[in-house]
N, C-alpha and C. Protein backbone atom coordinates (compact mmCIF):
# COMPACT_ATOMS: atom_id res chain seq x y z
N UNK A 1 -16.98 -129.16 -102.18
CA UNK A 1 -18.11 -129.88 -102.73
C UNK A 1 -17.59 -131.14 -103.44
N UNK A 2 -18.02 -132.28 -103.49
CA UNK A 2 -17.72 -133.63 -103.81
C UNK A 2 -18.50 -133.41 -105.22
N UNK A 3 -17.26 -134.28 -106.08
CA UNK A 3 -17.97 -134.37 -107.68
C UNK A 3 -17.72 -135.70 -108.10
N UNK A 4 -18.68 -136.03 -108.59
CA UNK A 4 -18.02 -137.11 -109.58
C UNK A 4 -18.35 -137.62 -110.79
N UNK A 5 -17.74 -138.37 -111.94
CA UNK A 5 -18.40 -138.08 -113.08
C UNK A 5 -18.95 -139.44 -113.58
N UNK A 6 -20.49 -139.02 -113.79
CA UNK A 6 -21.83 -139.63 -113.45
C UNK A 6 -21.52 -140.66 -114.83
N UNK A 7 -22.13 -139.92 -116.07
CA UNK A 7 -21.11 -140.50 -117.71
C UNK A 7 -21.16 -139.41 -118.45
N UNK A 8 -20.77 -140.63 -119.87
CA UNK A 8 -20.19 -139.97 -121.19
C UNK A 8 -21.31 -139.96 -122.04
N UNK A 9 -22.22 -138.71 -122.22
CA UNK A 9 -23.34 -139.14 -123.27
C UNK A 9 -22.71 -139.51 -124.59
N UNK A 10 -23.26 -139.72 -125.39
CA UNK A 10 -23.06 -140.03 -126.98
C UNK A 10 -24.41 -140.28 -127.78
N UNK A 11 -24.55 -139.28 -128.94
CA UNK A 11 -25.72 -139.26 -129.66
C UNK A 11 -25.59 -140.40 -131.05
N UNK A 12 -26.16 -141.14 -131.39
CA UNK A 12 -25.85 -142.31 -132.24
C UNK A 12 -27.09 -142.53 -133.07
N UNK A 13 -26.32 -142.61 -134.38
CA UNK A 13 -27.49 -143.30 -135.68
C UNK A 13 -28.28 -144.39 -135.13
N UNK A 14 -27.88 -145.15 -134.46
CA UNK A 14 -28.48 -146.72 -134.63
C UNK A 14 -28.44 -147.41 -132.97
N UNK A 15 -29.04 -146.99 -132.11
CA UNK A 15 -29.00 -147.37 -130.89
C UNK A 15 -28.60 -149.02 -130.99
N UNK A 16 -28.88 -149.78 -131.20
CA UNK A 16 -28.80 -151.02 -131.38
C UNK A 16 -27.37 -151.53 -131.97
N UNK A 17 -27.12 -150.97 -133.08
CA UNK A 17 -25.68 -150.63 -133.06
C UNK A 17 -24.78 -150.84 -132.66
N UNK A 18 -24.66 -149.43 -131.64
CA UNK A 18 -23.59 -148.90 -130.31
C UNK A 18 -23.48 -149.64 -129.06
N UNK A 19 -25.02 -150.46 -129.05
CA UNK A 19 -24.74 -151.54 -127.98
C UNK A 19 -24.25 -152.10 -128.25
N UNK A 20 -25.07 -153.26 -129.49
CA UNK A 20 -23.46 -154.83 -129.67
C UNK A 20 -22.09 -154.08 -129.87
N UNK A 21 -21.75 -153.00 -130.10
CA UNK A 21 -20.49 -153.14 -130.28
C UNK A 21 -19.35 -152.63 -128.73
N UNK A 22 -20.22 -151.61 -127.49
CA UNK A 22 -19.57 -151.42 -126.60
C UNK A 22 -19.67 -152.81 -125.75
N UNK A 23 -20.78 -153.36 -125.76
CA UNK A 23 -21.09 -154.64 -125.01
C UNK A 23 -20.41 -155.62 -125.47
N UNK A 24 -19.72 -155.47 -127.12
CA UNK A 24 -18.75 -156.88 -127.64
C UNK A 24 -17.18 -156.46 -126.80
N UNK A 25 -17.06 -155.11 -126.60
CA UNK A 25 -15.98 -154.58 -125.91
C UNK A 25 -15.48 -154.75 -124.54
N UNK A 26 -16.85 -155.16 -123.92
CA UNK A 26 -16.61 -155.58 -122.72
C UNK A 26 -17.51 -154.65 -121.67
N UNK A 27 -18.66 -153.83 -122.48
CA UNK A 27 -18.89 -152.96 -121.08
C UNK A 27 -20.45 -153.55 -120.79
N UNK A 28 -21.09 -153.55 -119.37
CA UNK A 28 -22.26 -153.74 -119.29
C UNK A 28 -23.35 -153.07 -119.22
N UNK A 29 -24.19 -153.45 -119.95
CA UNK A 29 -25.93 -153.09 -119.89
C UNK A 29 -26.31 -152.48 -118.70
N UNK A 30 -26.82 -151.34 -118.34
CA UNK A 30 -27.53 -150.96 -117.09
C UNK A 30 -29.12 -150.66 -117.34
N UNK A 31 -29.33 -150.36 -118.25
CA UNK A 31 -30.66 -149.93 -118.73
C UNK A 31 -30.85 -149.30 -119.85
N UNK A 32 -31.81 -149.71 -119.75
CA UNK A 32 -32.62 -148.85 -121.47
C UNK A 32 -34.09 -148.32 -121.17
N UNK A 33 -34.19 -147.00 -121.75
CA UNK A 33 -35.47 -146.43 -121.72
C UNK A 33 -35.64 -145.52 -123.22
N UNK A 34 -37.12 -145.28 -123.14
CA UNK A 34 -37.05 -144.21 -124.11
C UNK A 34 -37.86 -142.74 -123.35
N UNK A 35 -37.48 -141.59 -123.63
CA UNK A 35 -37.60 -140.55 -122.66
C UNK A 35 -37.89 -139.18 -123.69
N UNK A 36 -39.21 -139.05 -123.35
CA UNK A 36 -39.81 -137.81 -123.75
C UNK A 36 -40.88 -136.80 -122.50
N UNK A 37 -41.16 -135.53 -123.07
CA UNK A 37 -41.82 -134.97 -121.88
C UNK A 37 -41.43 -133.65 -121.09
N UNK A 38 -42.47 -133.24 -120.68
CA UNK A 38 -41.70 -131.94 -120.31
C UNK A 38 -40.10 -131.72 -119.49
N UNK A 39 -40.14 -133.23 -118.50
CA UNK A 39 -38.78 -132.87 -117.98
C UNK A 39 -37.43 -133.13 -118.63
N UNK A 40 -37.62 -133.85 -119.78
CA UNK A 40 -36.99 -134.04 -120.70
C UNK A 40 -36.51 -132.76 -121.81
N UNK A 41 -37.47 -132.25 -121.91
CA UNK A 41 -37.33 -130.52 -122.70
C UNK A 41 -36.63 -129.80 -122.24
N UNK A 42 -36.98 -129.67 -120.63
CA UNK A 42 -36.52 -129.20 -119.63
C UNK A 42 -35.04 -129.21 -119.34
N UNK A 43 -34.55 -130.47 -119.15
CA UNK A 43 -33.07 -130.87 -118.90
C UNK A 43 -32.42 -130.60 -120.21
N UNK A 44 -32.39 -131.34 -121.25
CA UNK A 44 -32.18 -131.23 -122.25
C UNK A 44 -32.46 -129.46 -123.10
N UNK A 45 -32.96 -128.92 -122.85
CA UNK A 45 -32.83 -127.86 -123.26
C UNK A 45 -33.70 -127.89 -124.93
N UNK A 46 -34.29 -128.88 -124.85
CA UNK A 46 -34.44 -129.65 -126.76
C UNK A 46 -36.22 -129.41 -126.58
N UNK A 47 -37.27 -128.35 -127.35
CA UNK A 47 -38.47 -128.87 -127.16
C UNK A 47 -38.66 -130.00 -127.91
N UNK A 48 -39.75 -130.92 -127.75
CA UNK A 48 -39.99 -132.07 -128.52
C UNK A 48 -38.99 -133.20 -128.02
N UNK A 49 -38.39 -133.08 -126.99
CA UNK A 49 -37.19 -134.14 -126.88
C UNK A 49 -37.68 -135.41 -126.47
N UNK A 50 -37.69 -136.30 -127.50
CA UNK A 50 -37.73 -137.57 -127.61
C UNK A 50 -37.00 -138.83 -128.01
N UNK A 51 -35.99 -139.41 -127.20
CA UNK A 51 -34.69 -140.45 -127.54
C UNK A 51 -35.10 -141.89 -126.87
N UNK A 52 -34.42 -142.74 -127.81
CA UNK A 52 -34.07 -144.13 -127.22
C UNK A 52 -33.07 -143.87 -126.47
N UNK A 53 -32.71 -144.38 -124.84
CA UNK A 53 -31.31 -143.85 -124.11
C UNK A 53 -30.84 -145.54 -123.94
N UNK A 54 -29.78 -145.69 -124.03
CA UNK A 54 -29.19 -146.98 -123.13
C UNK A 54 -27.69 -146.38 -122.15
N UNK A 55 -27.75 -146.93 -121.00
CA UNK A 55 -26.49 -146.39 -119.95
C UNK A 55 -25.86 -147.97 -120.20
N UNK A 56 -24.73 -147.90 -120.20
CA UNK A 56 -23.65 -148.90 -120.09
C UNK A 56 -22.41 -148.87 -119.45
N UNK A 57 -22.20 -149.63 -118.59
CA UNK A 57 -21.01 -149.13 -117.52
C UNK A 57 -19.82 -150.51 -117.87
N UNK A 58 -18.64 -149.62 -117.56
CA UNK A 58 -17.34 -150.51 -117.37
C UNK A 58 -17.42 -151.91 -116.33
N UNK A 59 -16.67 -153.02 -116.62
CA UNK A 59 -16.92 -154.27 -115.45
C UNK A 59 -16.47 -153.57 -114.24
N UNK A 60 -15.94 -152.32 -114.03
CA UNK A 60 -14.82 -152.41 -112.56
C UNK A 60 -16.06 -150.97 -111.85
N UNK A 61 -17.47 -150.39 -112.94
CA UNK A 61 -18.13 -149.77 -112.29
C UNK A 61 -18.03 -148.57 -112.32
N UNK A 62 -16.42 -148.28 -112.45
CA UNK A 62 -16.42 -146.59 -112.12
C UNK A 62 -16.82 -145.60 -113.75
N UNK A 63 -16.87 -146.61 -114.70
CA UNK A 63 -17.23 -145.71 -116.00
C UNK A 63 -18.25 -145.88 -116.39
N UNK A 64 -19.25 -144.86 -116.96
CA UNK A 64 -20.35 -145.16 -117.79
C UNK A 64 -20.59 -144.40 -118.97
N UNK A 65 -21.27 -144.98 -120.02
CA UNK A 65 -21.40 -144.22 -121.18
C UNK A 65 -23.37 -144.51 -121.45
N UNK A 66 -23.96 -143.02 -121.62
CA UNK A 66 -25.04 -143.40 -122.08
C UNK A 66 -25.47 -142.80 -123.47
N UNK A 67 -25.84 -143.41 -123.83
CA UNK A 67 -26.23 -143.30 -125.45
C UNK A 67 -27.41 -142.95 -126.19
N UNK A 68 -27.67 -142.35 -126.73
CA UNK A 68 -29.20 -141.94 -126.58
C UNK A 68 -29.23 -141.65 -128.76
N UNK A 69 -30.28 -142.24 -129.20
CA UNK A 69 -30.70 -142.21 -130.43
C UNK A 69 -32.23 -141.16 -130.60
N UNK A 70 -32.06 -140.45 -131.05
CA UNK A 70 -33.29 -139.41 -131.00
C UNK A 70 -34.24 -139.69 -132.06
N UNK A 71 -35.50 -140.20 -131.62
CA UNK A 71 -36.69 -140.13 -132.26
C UNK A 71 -36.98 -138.70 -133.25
N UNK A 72 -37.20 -137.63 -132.26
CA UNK A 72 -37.42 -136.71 -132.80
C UNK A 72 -36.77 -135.41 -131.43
N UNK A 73 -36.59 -134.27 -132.06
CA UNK A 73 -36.53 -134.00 -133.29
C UNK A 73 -35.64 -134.87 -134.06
N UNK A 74 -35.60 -134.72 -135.61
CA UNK A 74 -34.32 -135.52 -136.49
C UNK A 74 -33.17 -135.24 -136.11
N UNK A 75 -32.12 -136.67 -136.02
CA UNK A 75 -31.01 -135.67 -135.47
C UNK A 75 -30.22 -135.55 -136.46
N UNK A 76 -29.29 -134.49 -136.54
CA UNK A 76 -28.42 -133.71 -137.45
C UNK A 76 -27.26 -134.77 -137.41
N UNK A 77 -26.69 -135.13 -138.72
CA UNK A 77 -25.68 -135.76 -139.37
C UNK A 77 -24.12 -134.80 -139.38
N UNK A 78 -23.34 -135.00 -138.59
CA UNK A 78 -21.90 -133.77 -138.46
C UNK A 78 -20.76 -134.76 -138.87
N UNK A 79 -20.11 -133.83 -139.27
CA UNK A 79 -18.63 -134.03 -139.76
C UNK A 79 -17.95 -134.77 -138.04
N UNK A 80 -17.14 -135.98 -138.38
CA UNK A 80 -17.15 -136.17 -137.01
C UNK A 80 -15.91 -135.19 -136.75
N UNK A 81 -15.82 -135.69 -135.34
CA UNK A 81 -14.48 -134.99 -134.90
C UNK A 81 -13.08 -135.43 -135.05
N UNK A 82 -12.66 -134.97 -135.58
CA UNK A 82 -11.00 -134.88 -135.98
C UNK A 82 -9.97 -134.69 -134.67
N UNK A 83 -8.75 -135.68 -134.74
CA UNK A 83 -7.94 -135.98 -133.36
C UNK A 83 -7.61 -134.44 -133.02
N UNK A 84 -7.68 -133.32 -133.78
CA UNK A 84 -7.11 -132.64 -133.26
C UNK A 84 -8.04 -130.94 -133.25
N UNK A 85 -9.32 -131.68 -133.10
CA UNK A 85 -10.29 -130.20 -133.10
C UNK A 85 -10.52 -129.98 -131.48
N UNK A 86 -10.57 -128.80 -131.13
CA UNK A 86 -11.24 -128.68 -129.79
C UNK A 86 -13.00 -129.25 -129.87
N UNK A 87 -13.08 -129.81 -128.85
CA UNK A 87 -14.25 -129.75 -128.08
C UNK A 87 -14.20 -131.08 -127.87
N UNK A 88 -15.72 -131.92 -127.61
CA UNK A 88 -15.36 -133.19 -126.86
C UNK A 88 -14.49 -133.86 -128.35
N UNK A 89 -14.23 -135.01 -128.16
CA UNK A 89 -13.14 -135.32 -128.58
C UNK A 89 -13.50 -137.06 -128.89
N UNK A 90 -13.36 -137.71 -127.70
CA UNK A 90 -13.26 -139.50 -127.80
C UNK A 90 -13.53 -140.17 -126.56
N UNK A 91 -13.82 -141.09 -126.88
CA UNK A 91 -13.69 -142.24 -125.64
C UNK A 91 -12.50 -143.00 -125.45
N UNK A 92 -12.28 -143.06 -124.06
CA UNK A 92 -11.11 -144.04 -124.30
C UNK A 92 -11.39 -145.31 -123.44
N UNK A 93 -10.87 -146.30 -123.65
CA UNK A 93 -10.55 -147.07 -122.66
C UNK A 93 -9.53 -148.32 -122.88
N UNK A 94 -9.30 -148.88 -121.16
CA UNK A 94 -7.96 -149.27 -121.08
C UNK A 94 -8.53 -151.00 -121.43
N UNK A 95 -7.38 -151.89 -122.03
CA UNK A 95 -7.98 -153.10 -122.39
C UNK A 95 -7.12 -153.75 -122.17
N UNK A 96 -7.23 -155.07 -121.81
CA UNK A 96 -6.60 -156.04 -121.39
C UNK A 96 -5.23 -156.87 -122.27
N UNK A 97 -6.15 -157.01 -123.69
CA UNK A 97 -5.23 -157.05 -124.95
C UNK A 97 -5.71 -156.47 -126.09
N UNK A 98 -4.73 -155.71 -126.61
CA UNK A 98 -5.07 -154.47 -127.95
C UNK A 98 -5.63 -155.34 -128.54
N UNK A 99 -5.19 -156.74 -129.31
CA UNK A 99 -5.22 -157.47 -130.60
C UNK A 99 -6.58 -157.91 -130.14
N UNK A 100 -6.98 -158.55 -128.98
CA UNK A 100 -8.27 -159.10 -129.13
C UNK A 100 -9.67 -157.85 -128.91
N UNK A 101 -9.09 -156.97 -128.76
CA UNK A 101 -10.15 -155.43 -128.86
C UNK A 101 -10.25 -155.30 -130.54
N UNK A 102 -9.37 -155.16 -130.92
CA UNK A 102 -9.38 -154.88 -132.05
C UNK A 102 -10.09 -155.80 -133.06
N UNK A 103 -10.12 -156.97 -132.88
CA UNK A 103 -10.56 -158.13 -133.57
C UNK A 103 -12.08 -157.57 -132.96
N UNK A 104 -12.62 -157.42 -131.86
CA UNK A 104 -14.29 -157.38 -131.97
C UNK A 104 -14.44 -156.48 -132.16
N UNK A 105 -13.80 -155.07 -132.33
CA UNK A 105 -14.41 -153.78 -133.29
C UNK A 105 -14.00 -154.15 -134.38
N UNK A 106 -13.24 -154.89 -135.23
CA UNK A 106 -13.40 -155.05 -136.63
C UNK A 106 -14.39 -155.60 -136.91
N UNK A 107 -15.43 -156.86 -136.58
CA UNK A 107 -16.26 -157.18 -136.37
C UNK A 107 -18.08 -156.57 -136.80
N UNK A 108 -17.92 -155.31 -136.13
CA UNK A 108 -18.47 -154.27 -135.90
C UNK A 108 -18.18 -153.73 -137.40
N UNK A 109 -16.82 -153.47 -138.15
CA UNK A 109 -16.47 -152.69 -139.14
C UNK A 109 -15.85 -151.55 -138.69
N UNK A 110 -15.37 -151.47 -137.99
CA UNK A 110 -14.40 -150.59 -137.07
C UNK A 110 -12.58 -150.98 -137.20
N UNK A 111 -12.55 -149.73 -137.30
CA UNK A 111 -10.39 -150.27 -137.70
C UNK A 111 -9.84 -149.08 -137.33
N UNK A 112 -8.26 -149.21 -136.75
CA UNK A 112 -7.84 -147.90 -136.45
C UNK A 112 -7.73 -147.10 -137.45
N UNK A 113 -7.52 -145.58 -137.05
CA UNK A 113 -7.25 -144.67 -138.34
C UNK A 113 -6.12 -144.89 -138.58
N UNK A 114 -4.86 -145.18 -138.41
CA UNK A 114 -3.92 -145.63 -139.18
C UNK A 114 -3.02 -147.01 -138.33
N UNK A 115 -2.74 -147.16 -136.92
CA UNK A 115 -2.52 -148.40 -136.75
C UNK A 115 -2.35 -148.24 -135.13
N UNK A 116 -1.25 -149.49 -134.94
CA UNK A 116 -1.60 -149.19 -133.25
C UNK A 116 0.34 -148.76 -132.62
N UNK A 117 0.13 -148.15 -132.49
CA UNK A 117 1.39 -146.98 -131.59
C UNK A 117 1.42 -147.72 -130.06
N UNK A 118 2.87 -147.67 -129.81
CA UNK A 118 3.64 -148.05 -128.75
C UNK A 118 4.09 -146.60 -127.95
N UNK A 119 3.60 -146.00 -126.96
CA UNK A 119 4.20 -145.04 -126.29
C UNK A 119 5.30 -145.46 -125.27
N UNK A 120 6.49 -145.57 -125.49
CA UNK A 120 7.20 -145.71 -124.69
C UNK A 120 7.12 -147.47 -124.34
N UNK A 121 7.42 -147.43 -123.06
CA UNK A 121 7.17 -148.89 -122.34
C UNK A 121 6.28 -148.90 -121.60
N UNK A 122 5.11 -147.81 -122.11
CA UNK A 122 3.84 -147.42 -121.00
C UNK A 122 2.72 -148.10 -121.75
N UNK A 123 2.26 -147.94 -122.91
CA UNK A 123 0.91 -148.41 -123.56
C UNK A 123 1.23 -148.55 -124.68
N UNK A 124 0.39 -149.83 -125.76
CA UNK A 124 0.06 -149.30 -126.74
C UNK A 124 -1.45 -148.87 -127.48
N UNK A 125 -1.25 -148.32 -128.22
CA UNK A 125 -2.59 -147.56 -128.09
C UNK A 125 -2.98 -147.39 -129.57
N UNK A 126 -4.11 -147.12 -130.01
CA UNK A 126 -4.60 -146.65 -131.16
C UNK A 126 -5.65 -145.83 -131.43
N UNK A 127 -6.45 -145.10 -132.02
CA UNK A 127 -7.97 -144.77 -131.96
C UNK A 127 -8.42 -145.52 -133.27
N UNK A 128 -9.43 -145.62 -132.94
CA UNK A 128 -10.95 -145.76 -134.19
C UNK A 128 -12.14 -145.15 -134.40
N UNK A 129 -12.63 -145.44 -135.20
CA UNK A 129 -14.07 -145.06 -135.52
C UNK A 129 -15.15 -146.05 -135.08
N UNK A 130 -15.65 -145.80 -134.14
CA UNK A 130 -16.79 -146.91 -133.81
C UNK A 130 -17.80 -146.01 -134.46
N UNK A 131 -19.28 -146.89 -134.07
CA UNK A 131 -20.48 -146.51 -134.78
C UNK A 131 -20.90 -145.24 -134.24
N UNK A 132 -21.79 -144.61 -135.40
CA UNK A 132 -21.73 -143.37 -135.54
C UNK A 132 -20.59 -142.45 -135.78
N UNK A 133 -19.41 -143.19 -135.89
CA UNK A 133 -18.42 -142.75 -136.25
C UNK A 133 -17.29 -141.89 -134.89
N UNK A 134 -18.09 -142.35 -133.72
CA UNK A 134 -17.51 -141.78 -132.36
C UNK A 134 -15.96 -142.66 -132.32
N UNK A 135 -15.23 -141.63 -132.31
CA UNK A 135 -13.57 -141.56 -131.73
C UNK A 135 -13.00 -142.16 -130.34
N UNK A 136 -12.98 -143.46 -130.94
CA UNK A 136 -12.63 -144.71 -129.67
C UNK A 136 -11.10 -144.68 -129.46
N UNK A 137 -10.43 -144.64 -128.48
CA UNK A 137 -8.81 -145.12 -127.93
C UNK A 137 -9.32 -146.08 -126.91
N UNK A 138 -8.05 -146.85 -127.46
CA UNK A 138 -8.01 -147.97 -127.22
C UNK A 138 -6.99 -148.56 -126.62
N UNK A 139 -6.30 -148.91 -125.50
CA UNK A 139 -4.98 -148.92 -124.65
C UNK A 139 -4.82 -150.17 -123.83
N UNK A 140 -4.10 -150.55 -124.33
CA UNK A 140 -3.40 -151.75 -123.13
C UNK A 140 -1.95 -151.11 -122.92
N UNK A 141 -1.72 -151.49 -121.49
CA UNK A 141 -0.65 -151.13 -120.65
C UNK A 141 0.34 -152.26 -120.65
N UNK A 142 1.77 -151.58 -120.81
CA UNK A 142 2.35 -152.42 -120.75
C UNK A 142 3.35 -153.03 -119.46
N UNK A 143 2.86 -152.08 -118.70
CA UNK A 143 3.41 -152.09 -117.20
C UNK A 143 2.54 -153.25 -116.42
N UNK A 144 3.11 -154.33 -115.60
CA UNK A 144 2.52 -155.12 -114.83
C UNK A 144 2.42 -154.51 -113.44
């Protein structure tokens, strides 16, 4: 059976937000809706499920992240996730140059949790806190 992976949801304080700041990053707009209703209950598993959604995909296509801010029910405020708890975890993605990524999530108010790491002669890399506090890596390669 053929799979492939469609996106990355992410639940967010401030829909508006999470856009300027993945879209200052470099990814594009595919749509925005807001989505309530039985098939919405349905999929979602949520009665009452009612969200602002936006899908946003990578320039090269093969990634997408959609984002969804919930009207109602209220959504619950969590401890975020820590680099080293099980379950989902972060986003990553690969960037052209660390320093100028980093300059438009500071922007945003976004900074690594402690700085940016050199693995080897392969990447260097860092994570952050983007909005809502979702666990961003961040990687440029150092291989041509």
């Amino acid at each position: 059976m053929p799979i492939k992976l469609e996106n990355v949801g992410i639940a967010v304080r401030d829909i508006d937000a999470a856009i300027a700041f993945f879209t200052d990053l470099g990814l594009e707009m595919v749509g925005r809706d807001t989505i309530s209703g039985d098939w919405a209950d349905t999929a979602v598993g949520l009665d009452g499920n009612h969200a602002k959604i936006a899908v946003l995909r990578t320039p090269d296509g093969h990634g997408q992240l959609e984002l969804f801010e919930y009207i109602h029910p209220d959504a619950i405020e969590t401890e975020p996730t820590l680099p080293h708890e099980i379950g989902m975890h972060r986003v990553a993605f690969s960037v052209d140059d660390i320093d100028v990524a980093l300059a438009v999530a500071a922007r945003h108010g976004c900074h690594p949790l402690r700085g940016v790491a050199t693995y080897g002669d392969v990447y260097k890399l860092t994570y952050l806190r983007g909005p809502s506090r979702i666990l961003v890596m961040l990687a440029e390669s150092l291989k041509d």
